[in-house]
N, C-alpha and C. Protein backbone atom coordinates (compact mmCIF):
# COMPACT_ATOMS: atom_id res chain seq x y z
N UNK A 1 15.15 -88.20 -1.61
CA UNK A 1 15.54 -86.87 -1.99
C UNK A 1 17.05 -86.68 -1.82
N UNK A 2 17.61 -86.98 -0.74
CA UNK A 2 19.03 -86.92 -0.59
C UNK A 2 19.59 -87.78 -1.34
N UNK A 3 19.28 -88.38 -2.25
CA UNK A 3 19.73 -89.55 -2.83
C UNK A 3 19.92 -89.02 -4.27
N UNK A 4 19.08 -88.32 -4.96
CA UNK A 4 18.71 -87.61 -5.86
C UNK A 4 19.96 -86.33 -5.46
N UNK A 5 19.93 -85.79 -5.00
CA UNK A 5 20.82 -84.97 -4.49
C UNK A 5 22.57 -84.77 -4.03
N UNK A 6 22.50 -86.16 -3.89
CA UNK A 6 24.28 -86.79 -3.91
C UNK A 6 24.40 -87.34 -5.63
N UNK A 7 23.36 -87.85 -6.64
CA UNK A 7 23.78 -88.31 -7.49
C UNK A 7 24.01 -87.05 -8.68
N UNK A 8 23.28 -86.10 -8.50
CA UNK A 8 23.52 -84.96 -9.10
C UNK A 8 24.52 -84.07 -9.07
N UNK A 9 25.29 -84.18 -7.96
CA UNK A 9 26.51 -84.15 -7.53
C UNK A 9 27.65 -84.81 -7.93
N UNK A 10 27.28 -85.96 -8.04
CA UNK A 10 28.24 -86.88 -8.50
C UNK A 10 28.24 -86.53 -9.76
N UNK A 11 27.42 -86.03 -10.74
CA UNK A 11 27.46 -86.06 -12.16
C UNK A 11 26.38 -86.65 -13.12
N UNK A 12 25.51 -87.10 -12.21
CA UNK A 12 24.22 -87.67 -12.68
C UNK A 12 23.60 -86.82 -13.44
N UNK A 13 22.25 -87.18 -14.20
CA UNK A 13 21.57 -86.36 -14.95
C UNK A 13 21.81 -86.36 -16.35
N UNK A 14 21.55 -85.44 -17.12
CA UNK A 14 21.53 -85.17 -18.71
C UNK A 14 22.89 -84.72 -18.62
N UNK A 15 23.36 -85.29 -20.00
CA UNK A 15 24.64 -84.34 -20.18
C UNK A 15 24.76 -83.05 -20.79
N UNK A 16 25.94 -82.12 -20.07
CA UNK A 16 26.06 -80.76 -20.47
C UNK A 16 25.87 -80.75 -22.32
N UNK A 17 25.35 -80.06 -22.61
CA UNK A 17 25.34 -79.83 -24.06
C UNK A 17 26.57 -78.88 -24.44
N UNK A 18 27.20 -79.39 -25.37
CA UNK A 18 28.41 -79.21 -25.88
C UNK A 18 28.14 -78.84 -27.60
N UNK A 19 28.72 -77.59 -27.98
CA UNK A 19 28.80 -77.48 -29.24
C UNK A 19 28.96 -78.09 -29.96
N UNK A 20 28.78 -78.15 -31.52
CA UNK A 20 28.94 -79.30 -32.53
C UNK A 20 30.09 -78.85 -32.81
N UNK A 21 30.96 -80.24 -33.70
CA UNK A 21 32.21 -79.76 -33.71
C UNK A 21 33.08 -80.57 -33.83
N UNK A 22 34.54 -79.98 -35.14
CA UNK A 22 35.58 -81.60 -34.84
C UNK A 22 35.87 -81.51 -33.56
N UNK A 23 36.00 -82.71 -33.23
CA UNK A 23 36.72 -83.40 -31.43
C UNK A 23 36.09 -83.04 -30.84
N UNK A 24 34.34 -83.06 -31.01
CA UNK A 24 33.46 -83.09 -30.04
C UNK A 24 33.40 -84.53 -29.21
N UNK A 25 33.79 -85.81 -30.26
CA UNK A 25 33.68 -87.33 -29.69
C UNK A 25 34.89 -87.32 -28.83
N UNK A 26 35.75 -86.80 -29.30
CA UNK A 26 36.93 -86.63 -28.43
C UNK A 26 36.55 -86.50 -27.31
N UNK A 27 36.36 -85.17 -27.20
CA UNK A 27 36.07 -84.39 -25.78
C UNK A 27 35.17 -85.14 -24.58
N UNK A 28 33.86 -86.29 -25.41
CA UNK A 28 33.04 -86.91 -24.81
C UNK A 28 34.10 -87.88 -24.39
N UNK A 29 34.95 -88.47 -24.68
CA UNK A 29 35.53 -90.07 -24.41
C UNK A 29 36.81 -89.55 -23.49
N UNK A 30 37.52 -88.52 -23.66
CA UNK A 30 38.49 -88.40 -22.56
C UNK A 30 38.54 -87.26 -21.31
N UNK A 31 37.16 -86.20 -21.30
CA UNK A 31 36.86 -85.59 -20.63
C UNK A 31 36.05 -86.06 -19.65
N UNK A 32 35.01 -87.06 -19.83
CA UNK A 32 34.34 -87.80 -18.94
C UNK A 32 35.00 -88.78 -18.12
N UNK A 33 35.88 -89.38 -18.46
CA UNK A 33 36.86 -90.22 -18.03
C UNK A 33 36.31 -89.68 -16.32
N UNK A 34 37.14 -88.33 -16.34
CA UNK A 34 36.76 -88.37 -14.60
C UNK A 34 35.92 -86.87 -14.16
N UNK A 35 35.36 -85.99 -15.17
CA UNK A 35 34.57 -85.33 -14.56
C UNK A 35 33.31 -84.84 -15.64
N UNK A 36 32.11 -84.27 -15.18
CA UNK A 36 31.11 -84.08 -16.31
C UNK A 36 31.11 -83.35 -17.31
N UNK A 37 30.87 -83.20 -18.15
CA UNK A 37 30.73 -82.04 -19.24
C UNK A 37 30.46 -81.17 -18.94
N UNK A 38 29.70 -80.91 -17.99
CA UNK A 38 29.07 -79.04 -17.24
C UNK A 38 30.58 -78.60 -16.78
N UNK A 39 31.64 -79.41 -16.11
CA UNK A 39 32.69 -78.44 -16.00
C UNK A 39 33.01 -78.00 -17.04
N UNK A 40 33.29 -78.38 -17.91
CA UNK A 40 33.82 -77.33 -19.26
C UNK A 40 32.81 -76.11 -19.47
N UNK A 41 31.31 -76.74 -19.69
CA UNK A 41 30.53 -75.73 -20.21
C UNK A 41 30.50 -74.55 -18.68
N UNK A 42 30.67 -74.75 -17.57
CA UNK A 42 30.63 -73.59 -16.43
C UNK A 42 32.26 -73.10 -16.50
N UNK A 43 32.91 -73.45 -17.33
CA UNK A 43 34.12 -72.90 -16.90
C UNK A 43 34.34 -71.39 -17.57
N UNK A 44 35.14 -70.68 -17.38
CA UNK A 44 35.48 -68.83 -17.56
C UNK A 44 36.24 -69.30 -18.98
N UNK A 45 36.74 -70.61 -19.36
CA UNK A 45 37.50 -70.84 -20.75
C UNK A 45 38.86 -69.96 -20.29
N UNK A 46 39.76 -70.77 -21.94
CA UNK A 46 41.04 -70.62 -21.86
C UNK A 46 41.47 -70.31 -22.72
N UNK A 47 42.88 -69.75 -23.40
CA UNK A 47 43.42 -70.12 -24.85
C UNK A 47 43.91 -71.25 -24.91
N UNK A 48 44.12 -71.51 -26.28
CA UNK A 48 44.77 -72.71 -26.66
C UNK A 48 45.57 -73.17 -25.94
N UNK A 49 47.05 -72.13 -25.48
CA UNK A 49 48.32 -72.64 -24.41
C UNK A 49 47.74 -72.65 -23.22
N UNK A 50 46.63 -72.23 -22.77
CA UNK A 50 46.10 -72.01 -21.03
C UNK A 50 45.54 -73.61 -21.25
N UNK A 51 44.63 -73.88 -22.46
CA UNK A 51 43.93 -75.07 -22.56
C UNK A 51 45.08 -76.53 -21.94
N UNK A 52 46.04 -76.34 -23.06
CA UNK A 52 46.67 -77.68 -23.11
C UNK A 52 47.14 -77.15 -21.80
N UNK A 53 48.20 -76.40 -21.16
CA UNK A 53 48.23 -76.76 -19.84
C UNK A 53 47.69 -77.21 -19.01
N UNK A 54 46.24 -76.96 -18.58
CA UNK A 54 45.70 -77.40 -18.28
C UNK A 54 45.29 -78.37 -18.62
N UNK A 55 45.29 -79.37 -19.52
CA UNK A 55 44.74 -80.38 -20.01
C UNK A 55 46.26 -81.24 -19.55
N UNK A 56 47.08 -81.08 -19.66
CA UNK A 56 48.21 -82.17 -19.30
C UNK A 56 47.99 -82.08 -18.06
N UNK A 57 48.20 -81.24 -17.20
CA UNK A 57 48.23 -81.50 -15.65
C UNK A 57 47.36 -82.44 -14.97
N UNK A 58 45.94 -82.51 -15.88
CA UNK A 58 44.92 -83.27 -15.13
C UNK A 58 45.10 -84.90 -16.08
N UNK A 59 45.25 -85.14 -17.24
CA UNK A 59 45.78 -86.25 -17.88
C UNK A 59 46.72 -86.27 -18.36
N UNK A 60 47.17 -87.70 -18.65
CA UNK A 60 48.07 -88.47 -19.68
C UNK A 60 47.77 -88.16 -21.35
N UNK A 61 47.09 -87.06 -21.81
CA UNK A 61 46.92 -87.19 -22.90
C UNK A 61 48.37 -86.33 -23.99
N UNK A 62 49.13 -86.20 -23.32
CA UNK A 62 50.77 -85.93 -23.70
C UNK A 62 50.89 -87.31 -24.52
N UNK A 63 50.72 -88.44 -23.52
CA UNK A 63 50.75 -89.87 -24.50
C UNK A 63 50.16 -89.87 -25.87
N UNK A 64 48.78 -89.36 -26.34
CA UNK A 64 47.85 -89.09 -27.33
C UNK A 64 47.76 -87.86 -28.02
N UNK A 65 49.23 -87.33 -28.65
CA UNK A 65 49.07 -86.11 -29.26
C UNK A 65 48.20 -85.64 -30.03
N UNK A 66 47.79 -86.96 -31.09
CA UNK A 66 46.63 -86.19 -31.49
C UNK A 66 45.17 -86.42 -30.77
N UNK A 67 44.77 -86.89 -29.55
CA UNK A 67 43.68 -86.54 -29.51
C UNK A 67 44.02 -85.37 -28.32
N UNK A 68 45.43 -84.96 -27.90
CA UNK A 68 45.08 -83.87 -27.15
C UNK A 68 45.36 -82.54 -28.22
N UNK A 69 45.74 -82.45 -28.78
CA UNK A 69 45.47 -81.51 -30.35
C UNK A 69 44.18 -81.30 -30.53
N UNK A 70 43.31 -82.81 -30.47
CA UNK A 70 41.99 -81.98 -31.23
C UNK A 70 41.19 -81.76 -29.89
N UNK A 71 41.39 -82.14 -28.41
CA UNK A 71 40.45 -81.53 -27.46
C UNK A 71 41.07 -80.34 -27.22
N UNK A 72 42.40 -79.47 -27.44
CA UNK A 72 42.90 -78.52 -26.96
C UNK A 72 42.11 -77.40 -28.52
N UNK A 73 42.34 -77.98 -29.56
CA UNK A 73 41.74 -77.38 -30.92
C UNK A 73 40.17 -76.70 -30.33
N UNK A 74 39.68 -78.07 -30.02
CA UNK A 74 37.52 -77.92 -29.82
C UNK A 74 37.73 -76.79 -28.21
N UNK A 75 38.46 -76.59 -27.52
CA UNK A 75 37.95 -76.09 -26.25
C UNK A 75 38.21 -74.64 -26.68
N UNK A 76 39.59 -74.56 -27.20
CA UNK A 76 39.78 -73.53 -27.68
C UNK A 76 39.19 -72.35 -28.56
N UNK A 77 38.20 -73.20 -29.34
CA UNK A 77 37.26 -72.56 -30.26
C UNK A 77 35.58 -71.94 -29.67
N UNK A 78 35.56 -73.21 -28.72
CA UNK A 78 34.31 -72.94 -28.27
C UNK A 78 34.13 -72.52 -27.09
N UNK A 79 34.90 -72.61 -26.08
CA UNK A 79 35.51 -71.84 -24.85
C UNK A 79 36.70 -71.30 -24.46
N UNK A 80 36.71 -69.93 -25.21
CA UNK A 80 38.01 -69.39 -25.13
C UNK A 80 37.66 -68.23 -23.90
N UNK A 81 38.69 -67.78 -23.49
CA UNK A 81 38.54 -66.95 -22.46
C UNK A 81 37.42 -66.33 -22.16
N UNK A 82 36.68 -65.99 -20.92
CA UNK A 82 35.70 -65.18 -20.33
C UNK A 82 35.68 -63.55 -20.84
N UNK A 83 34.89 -63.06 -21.73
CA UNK A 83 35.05 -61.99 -21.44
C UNK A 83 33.95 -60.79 -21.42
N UNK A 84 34.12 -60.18 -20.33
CA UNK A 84 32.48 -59.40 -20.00
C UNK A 84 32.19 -58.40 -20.82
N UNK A 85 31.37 -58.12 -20.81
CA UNK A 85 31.03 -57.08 -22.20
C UNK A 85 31.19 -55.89 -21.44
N UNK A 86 31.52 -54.95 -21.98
CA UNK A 86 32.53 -54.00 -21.53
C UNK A 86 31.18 -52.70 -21.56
């Protein structure tokens, strides 16, 4: 059970389901790199300029303009800012 319980943690399990979408393969090949897809899908979202900031600080994808174009493009569209219904 604790075993089951550290690996689910770690990132184990099914992956977060992610919208369809250009630079959805993207998003799978340089977002996993080092954390799961549920962080994006639990996150409050960003704009585009909140996105890529955030997206350079945690990678090198400054090196890969266009694939950080099209993961800053896909997050942007499909997780843009939090906002509560009023």
């Amino acid at each position: 059970m604790m075993a089951g319980a550290i690996w689910a943690l770690a990132g184990g399990g099914a992956a977060a389901p992610l919208p369809k979408g250009e630079g959805l393969k993207v998003i799978r090949k340089e977002c996993t790199r080092c954390h799961p897809l549920r962080n994006i899908v639990n996150s409050d979202g960003f704009t585009a300029p909140q996105w890529r900031d955030f997206i350079v600080r945690m990678t090198d994808l400054e090196n890969r303009p266009e694939n950080l174009d099209a993961v800053v493009a896909y997050l942007a569209e499909h997780f843009p800012p939090y906002a509560p219904d009023d």
